[in-house]
PDB file of N, CA and C in Angstrom:
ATOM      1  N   UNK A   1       0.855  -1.164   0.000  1.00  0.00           N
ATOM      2  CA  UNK A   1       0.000   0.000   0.000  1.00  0.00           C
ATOM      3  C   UNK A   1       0.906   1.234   0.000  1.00  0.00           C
ATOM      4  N   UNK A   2       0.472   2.154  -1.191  1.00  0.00           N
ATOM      5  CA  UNK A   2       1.205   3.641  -1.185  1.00  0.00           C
ATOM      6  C   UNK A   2       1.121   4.248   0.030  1.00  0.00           C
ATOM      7  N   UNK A   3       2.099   4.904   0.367  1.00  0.00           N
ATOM      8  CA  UNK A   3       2.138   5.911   1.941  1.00  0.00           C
ATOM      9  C   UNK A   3       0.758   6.937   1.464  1.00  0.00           C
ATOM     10  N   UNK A   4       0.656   7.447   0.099  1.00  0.00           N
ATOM     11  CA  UNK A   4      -0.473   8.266   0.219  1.00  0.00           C
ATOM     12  C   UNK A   4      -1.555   7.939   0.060  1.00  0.00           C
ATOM     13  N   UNK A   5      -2.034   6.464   0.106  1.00  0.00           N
ATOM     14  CA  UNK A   5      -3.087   6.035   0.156  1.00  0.00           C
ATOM     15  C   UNK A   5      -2.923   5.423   1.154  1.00  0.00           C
ATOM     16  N   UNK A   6      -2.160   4.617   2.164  1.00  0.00           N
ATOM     17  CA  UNK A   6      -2.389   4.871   3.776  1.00  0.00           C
ATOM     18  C   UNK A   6      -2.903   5.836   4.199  1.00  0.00           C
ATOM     19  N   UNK A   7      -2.302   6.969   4.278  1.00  0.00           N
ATOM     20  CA  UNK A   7      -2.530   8.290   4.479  1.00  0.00           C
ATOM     21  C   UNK A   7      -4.315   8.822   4.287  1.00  0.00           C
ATOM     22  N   UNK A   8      -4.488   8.656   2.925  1.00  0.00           N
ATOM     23  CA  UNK A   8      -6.564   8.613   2.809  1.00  0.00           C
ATOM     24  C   UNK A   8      -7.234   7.147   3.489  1.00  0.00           C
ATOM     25  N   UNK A   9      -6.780   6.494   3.603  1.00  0.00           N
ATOM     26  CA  UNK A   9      -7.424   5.467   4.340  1.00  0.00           C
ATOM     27  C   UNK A   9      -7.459   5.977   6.032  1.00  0.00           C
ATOM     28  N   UNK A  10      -6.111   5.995   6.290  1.00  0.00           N
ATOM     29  CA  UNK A  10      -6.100   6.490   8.202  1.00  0.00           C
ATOM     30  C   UNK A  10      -7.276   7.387   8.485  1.00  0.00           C
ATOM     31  N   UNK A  11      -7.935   8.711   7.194  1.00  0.00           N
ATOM     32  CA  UNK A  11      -8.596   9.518   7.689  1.00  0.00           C
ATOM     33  C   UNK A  11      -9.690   9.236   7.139  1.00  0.00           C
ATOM     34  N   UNK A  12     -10.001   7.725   6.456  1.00  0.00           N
ATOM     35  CA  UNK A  12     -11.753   7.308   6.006  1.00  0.00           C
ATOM     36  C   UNK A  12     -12.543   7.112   7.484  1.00  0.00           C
ATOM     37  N   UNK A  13     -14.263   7.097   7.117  1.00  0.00           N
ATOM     38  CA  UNK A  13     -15.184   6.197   8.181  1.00  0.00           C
ATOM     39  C   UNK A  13     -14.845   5.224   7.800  1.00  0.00           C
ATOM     40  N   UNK A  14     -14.677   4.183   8.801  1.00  0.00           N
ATOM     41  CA  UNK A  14     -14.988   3.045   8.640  1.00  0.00           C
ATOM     42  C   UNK A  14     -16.234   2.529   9.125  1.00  0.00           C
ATOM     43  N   UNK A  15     -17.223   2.475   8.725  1.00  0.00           N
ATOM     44  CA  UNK A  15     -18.358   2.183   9.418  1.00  0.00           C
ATOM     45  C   UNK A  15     -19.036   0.402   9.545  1.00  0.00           C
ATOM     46  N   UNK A  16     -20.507   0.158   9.690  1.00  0.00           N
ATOM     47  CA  UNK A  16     -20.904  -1.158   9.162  1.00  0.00           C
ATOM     48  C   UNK A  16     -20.602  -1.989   8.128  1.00  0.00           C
ATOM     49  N   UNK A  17     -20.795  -1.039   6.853  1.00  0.00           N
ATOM     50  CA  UNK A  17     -20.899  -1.880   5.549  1.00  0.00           C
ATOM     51  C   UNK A  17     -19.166  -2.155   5.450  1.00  0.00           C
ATOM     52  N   UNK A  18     -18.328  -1.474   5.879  1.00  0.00           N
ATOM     53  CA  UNK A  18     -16.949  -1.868   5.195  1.00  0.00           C
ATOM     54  C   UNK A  18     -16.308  -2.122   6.599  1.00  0.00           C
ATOM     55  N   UNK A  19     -16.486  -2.364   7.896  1.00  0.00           N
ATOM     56  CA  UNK A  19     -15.657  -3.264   9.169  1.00  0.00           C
ATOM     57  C   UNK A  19     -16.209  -4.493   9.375  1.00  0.00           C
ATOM     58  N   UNK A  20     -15.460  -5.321  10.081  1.00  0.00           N
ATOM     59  CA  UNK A  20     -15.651  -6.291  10.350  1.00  0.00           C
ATOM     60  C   UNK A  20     -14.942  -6.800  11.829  1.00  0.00           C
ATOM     61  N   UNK A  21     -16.041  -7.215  13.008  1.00  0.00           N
ATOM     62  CA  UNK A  21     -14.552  -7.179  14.219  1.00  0.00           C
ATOM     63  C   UNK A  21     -15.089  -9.014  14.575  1.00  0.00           C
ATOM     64  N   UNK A  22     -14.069  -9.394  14.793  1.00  0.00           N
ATOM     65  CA  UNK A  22     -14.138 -11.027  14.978  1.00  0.00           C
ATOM     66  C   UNK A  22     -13.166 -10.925  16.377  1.00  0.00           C
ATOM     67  N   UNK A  23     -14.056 -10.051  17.285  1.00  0.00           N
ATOM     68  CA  UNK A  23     -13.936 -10.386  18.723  1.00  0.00           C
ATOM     69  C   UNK A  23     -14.601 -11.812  19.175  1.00  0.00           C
ATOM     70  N   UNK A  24     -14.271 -12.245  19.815  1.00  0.00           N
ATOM     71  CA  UNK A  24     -15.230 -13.313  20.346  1.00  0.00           C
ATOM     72  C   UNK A  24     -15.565 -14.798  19.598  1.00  0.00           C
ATOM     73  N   UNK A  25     -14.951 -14.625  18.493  1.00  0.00           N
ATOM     74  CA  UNK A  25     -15.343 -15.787  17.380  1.00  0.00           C
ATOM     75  C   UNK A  25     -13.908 -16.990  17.390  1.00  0.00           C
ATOM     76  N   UNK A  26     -13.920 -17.767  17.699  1.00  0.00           N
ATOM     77  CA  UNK A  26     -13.033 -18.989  17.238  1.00  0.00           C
ATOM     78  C   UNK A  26     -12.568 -19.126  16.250  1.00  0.00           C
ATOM     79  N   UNK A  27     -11.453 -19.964  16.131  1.00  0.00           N
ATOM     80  CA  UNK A  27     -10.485 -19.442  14.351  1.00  0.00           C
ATOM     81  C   UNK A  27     -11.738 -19.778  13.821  1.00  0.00           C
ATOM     82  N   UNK A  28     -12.483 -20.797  13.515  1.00  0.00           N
ATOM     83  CA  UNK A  28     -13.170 -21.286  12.156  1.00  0.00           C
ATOM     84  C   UNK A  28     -13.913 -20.510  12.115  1.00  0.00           C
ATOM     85  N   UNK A  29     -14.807 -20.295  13.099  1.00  0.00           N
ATOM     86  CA  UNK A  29     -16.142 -18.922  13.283  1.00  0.00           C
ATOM     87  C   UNK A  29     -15.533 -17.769  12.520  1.00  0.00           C
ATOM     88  N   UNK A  30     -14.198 -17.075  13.152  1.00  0.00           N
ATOM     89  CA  UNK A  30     -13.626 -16.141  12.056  1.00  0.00           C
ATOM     90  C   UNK A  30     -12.811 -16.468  10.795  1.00  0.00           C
ATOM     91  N   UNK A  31     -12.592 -17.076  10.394  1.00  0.00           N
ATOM     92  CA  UNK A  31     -12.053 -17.462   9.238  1.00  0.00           C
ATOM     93  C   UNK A  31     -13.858 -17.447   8.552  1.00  0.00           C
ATOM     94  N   UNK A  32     -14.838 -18.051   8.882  1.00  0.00           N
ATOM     95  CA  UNK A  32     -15.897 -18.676   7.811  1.00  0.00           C
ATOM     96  C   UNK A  32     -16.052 -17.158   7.592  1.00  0.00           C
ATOM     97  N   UNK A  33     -16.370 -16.399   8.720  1.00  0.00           N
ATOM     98  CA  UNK A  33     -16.909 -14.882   9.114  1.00  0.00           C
ATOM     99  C   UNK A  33     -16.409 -14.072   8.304  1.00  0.00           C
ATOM    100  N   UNK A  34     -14.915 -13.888   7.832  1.00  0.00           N
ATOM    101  CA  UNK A  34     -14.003 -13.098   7.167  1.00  0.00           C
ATOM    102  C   UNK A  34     -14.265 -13.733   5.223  1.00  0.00           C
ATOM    103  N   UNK A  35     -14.198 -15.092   4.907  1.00  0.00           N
ATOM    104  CA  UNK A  35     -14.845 -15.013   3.878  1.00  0.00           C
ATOM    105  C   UNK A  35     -15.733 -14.727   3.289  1.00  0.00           C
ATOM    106  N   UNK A  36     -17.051 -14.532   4.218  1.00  0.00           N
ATOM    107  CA  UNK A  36     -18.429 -14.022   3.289  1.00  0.00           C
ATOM    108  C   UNK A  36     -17.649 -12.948   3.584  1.00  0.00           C
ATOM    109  N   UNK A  37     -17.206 -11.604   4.342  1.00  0.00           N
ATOM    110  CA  UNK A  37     -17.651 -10.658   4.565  1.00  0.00           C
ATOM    111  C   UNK A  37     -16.574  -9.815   3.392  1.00  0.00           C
ATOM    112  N   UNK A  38     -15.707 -10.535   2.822  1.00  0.00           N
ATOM    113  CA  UNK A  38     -14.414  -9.946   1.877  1.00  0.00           C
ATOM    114  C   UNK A  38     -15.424 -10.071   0.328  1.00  0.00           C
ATOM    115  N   UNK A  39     -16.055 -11.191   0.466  1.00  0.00           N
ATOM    116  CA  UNK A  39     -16.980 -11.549  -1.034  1.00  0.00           C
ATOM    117  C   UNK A  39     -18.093 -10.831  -1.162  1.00  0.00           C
ATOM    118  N   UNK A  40     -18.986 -10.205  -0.133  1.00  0.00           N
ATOM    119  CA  UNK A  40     -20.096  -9.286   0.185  1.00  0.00           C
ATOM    120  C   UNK A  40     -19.343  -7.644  -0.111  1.00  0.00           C
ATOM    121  N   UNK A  41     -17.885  -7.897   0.166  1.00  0.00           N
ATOM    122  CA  UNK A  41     -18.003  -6.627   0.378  1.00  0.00           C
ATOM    123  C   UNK A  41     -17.055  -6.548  -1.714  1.00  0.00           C
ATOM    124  N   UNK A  42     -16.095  -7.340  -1.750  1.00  0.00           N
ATOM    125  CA  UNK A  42     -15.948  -7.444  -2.738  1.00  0.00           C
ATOM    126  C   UNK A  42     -17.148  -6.721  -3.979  1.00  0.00           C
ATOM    127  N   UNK A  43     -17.772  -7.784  -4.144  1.00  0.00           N
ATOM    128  CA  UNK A  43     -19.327  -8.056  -4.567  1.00  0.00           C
ATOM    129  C   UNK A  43     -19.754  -6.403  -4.579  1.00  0.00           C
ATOM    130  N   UNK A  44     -19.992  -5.402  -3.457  1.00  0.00           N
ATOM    131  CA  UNK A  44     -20.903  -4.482  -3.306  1.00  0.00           C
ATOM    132  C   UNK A  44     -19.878  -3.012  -4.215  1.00  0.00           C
ATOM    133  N   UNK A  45     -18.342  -3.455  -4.494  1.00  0.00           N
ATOM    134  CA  UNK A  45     -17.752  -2.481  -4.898  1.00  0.00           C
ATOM    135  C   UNK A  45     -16.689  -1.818  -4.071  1.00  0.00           C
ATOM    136  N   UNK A  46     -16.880  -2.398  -2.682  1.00  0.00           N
ATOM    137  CA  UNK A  46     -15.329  -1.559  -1.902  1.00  0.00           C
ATOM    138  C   UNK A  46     -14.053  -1.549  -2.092  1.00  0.00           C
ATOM    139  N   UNK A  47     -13.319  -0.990  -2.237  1.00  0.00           N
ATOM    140  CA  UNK A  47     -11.835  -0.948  -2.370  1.00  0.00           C
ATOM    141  C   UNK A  47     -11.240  -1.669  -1.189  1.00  0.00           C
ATOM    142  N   UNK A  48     -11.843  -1.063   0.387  1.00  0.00           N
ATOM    143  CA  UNK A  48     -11.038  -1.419   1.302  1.00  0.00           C
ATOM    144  C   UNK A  48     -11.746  -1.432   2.171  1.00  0.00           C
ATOM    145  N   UNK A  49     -11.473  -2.520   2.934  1.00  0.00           N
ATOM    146  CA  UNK A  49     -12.151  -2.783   4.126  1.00  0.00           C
ATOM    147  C   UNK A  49     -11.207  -2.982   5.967  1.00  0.00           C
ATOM    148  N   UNK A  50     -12.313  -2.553   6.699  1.00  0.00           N
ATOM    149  CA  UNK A  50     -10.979  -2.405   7.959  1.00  0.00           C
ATOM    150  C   UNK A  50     -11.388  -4.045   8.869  1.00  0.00           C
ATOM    151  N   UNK A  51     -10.732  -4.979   9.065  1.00  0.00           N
ATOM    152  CA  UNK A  51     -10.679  -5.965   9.695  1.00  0.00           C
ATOM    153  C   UNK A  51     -10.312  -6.187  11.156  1.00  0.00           C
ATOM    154  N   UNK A  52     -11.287  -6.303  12.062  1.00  0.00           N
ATOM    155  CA  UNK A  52     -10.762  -6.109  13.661  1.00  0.00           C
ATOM    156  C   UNK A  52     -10.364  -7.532  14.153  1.00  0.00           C
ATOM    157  N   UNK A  53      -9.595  -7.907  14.439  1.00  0.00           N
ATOM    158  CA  UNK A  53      -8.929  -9.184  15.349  1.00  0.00           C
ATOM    159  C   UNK A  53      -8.865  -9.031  16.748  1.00  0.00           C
ATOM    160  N   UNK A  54      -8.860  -7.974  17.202  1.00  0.00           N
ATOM    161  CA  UNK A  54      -8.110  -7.421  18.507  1.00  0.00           C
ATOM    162  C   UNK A  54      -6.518  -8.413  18.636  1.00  0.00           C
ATOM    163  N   UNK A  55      -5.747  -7.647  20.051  1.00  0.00           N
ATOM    164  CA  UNK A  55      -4.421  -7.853  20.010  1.00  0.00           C
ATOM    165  C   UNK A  55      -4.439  -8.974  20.603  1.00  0.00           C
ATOM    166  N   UNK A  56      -5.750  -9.712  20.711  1.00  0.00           N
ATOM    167  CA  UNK A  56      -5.164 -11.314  21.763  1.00  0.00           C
ATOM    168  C   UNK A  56      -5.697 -10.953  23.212  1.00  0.00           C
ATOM    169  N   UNK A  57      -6.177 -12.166  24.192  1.00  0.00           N
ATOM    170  CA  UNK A  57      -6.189 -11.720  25.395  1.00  0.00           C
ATOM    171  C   UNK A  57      -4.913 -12.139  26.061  1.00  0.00           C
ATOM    172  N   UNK A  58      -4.949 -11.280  27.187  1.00  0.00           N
ATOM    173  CA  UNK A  58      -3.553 -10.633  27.988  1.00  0.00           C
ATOM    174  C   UNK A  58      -2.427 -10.767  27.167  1.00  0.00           C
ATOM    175  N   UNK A  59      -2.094 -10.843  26.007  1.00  0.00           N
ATOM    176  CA  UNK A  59      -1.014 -10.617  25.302  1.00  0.00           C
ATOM    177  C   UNK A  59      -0.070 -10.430  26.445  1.00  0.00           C
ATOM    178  N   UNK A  60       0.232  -9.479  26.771  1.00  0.00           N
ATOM    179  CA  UNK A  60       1.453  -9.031  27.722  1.00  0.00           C
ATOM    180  C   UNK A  60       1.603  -9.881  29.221  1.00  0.00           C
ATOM    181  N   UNK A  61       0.732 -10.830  29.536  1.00  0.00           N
ATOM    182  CA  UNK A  61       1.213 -11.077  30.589  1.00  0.00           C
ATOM    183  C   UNK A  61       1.402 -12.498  29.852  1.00  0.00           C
ATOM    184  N   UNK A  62       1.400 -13.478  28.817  1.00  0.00           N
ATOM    185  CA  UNK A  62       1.605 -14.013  28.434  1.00  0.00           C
ATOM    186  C   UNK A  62       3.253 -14.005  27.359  1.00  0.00           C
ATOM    187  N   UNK A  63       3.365 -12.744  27.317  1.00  0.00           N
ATOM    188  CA  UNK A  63       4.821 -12.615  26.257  1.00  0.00           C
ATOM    189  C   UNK A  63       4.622 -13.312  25.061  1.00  0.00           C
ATOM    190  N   UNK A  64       3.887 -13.275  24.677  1.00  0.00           N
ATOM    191  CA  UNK A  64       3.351 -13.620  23.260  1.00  0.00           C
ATOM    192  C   UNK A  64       3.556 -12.321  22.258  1.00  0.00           C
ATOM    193  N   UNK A  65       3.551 -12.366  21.189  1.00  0.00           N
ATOM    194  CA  UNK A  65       3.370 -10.994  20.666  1.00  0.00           C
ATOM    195  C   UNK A  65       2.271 -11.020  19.972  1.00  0.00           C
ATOM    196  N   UNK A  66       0.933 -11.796  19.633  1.00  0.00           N
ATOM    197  CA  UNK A  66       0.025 -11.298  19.418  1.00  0.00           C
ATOM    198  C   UNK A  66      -0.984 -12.134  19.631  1.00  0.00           C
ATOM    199  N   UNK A  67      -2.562 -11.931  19.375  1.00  0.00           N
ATOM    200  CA  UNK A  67      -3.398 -13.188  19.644  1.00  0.00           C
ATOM    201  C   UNK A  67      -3.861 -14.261  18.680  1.00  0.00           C
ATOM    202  N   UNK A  68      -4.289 -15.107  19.027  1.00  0.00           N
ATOM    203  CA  UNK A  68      -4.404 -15.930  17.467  1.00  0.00           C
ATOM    204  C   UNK A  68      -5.262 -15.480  16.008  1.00  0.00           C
ATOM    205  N   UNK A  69      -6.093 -14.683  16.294  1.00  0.00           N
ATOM    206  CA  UNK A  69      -7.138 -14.164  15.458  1.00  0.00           C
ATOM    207  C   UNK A  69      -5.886 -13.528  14.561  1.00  0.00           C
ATOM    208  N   UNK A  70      -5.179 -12.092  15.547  1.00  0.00           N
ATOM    209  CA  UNK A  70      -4.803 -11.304  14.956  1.00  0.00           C
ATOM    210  C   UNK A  70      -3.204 -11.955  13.863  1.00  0.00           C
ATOM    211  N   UNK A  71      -2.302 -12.863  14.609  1.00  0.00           N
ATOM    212  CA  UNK A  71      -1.768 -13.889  13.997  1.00  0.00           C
ATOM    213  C   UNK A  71      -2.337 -14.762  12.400  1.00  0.00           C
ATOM    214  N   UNK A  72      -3.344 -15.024  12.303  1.00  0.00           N
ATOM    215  CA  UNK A  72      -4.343 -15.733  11.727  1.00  0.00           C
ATOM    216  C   UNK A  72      -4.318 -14.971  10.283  1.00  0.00           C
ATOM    217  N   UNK A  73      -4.222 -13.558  10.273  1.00  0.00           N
ATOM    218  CA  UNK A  73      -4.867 -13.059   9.622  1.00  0.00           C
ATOM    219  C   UNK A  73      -4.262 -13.021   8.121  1.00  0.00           C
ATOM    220  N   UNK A  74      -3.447 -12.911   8.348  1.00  0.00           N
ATOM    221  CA  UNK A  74      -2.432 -13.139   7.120  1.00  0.00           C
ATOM    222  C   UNK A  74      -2.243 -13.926   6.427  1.00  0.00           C
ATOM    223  N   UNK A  75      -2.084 -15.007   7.220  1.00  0.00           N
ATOM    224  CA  UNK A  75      -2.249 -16.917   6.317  1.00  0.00           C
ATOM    225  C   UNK A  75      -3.936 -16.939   5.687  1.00  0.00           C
ATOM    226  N   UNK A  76      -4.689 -16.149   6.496  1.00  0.00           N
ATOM    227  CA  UNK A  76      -6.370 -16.160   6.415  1.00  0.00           C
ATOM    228  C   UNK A  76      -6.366 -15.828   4.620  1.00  0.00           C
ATOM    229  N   UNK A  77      -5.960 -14.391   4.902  1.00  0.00           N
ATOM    230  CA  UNK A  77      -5.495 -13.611   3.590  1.00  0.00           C
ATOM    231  C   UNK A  77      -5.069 -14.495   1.744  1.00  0.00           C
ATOM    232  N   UNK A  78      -4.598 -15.548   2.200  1.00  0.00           N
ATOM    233  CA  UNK A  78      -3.826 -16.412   1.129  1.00  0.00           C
ATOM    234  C   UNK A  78      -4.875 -17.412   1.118  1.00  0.00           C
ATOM    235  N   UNK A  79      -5.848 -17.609   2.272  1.00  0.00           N
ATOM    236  CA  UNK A  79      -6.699 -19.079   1.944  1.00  0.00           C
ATOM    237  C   UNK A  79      -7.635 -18.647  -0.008  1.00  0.00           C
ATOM    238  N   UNK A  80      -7.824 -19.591  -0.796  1.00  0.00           N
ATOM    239  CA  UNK A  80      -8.112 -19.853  -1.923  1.00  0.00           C
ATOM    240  C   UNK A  80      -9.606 -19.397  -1.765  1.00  0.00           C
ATOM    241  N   UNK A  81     -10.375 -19.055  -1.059  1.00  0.00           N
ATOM    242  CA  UNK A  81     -11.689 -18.223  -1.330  1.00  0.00           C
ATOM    243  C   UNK A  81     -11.565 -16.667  -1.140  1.00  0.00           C
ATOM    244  N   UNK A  82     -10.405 -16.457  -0.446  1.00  0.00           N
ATOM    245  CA  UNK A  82     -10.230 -15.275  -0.171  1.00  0.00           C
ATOM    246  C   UNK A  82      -9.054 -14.087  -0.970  1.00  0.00           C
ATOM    247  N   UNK A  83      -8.028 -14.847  -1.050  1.00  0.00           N
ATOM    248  CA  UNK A  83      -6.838 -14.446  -2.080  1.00  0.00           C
ATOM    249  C   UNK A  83      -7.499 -13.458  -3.003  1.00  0.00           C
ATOM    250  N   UNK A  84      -8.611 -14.384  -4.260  1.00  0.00           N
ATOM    251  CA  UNK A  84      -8.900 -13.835  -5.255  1.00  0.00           C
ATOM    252  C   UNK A  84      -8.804 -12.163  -5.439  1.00  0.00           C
ATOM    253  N   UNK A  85     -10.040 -11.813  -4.018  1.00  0.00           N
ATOM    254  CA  UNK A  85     -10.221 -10.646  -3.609  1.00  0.00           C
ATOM    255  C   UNK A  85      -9.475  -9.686  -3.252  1.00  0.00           C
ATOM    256  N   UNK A  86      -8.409 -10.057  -2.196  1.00  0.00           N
ATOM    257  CA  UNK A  86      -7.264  -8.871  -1.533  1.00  0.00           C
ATOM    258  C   UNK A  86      -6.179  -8.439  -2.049  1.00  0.00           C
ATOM    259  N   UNK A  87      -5.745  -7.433  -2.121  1.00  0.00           N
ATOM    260  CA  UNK A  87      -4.286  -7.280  -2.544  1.00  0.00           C
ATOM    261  C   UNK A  87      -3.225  -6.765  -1.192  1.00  0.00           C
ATOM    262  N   UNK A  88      -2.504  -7.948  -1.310  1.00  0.00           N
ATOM    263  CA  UNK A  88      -1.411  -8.090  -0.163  1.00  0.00           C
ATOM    264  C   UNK A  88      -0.825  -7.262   0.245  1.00  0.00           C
ATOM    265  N   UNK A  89      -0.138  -6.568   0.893  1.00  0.00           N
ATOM    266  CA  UNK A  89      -0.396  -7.061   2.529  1.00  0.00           C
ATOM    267  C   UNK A  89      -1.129  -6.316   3.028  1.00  0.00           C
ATOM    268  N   UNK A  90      -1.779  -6.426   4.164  1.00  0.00           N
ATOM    269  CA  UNK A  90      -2.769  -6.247   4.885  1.00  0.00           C
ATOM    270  C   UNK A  90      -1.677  -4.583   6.041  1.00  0.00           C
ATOM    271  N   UNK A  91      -2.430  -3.623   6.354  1.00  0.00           N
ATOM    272  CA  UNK A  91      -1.988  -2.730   6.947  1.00  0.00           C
ATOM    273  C   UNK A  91      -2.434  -2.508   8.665  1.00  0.00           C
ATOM    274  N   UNK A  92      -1.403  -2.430   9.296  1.00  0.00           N
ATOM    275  CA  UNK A  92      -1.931  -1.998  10.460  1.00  0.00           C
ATOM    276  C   UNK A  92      -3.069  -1.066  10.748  1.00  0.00           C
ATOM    277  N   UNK A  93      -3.800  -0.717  11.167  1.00  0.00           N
ATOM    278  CA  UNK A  93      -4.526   0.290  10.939  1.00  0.00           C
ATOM    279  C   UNK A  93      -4.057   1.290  12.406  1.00  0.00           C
ATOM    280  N   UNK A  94      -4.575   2.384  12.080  1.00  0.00           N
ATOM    281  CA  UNK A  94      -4.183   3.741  12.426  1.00  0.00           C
ATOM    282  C   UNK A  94      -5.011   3.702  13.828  1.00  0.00           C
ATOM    283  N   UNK A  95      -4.719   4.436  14.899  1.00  0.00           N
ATOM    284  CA  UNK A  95      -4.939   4.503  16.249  1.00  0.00           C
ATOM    285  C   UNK A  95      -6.676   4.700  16.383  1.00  0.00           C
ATOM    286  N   UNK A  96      -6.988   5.328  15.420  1.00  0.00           N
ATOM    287  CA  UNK A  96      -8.792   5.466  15.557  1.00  0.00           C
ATOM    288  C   UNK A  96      -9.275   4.736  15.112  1.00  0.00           C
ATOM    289  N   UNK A  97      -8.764   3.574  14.278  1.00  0.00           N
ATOM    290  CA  UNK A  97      -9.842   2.324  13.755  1.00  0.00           C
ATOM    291  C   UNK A  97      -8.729   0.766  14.385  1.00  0.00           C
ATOM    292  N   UNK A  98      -8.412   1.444  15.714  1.00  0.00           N
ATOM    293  CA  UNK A  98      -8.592   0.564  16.203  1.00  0.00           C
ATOM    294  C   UNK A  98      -7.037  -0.341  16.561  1.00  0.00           C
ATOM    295  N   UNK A  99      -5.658   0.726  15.841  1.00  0.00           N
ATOM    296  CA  UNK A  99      -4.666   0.404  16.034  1.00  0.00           C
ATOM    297  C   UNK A  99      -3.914  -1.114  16.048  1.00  0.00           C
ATOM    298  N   UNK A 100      -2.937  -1.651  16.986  1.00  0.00           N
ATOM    299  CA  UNK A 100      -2.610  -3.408  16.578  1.00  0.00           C
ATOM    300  C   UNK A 100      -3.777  -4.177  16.643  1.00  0.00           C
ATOM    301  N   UNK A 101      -4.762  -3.928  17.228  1.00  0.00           N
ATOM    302  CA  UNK A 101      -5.711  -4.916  16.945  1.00  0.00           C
ATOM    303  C   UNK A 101      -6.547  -4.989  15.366  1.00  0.00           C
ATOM    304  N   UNK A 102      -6.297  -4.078  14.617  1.00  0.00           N
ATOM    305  CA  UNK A 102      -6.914  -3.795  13.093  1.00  0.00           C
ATOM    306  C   UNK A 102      -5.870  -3.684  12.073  1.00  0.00           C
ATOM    307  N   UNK A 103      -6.768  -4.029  11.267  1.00  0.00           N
ATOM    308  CA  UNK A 103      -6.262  -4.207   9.391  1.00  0.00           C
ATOM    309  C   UNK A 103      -6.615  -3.280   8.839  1.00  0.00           C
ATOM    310  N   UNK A 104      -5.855  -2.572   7.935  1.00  0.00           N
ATOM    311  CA  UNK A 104      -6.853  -2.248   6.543  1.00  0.00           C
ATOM    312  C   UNK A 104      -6.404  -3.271   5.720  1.00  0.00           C
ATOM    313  N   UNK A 105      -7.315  -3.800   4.816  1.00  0.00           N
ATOM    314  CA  UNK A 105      -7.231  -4.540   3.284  1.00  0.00           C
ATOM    315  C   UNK A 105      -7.780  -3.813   2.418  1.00  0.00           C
ATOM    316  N   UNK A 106      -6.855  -4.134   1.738  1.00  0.00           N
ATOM    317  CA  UNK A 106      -7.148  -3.881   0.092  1.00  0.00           C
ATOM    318  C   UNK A 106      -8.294  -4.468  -1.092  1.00  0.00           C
ATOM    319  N   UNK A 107      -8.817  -4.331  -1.392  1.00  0.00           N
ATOM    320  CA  UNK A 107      -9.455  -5.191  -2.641  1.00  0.00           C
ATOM    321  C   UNK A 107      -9.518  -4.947  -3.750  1.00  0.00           C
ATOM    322  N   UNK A 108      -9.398  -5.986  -4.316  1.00  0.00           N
ATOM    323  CA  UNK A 108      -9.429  -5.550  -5.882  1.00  0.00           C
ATOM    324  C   UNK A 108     -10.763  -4.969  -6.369  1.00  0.00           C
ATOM    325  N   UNK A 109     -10.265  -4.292  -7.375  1.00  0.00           N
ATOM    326  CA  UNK A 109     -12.040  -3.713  -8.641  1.00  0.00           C
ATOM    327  C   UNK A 109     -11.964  -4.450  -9.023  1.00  0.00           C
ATOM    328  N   UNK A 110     -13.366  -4.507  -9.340  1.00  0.00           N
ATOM    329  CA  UNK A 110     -14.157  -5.313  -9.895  1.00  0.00           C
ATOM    330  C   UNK A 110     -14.046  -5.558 -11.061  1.00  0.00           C
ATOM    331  N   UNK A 111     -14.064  -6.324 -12.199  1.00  0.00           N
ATOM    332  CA  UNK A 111     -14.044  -5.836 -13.410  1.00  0.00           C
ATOM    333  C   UNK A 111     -15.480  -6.130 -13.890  1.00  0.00           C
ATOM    334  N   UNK A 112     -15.801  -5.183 -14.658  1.00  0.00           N
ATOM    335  CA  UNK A 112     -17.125  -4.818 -15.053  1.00  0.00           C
ATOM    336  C   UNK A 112     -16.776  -5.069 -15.912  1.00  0.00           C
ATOM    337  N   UNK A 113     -17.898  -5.754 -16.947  1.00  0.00           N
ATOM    338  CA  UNK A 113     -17.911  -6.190 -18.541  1.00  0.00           C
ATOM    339  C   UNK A 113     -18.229  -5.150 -18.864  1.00  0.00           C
ATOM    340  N   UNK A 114     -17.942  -4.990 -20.414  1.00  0.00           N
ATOM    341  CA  UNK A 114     -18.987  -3.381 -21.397  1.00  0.00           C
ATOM    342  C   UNK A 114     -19.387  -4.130 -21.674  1.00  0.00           C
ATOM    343  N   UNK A 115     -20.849  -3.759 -22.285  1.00  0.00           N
ATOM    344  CA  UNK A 115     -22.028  -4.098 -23.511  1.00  0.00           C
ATOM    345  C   UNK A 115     -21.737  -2.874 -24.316  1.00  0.00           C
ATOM    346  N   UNK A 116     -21.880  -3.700 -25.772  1.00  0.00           N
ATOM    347  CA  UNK A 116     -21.787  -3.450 -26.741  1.00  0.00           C
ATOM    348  C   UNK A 116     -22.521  -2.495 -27.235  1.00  0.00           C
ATOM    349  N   UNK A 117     -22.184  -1.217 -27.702  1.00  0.00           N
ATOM    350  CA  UNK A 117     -23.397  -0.656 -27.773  1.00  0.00           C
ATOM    351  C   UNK A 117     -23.020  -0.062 -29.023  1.00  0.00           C
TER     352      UNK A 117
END
C-alpha cells in the first residue's frame, strides 16, 4: 500500500458496511466470518475494508506478541476463497480504527464487462 493512500485510508469512516470485528469468534467462526464478509463486500464495490482481530487476550502477561485471530490473519489472507479478492499485505490500521488490533485490506475492482453498444 502507497504511503499516500495509507494516508486517505487512516482519515476514512470506517463504518458497518466496510468493518468487520471477529472479537469473540473462534479461528473457524472467524475465518468462515471473514470469507463471506471480503466476497459481500468485494461483490458491493469496496476498495477497502478495515478488519478487527483485537491484540489477543492478555497478550502481555503471556509474552506472546500477538493473539491468534490477529496472527491468523495473514495466512487467512492467502486461503483460496479469499486471495482472489485482496491485494497483499494487509496494513496496520491507524490509532482510531482501532490500532494493533486492526487491518486495513485492500481489494481488488471489480471488473465490469462493457455491452456493446
Amino acid at each position: 500500500m502507497e504511503r499516500r493512500e495509507y494516508r486517505r485510508i487512516k482519515k476514512a469512516h470506517f463504518g458497518g458496511a466496510n468493518k468487520i470485528d471477529l472479537h469473540g469468534k473462534s479461528k473457524e467462526q472467524a475465518l468462515r466470518a471473514l470469507r463471506a464478509f471480503v466476497k459481500a463486500s468485494y461483490h458491493s464495490g469496496l476498495r477497502e475494508i478495515l478488519v478487527v482481530t483485537g491484540r489477543g487476550r492478555k497478550v502481555w502477561e503471556w509474552g506472546k506478541p500477538e493473539g491468534v485471530l490477529h496472527r491468523s490473519l495473514t495466512t487467512w489472507l492467502e486461503d483460496k476463497e479469499i486471495a482472489p479478492y485482496v491485494i497483499p499485505p494487509p496494513r496496520q490500521a491507524n490509532i482510531s480504527h482501532g490500532g494493533e488490533g486492526a487491518w486495513y485490506v485492500r481489494l481488488r475492482s471489480r471488473i465490469r464487462s462493457r455491452s456493446k453498444g
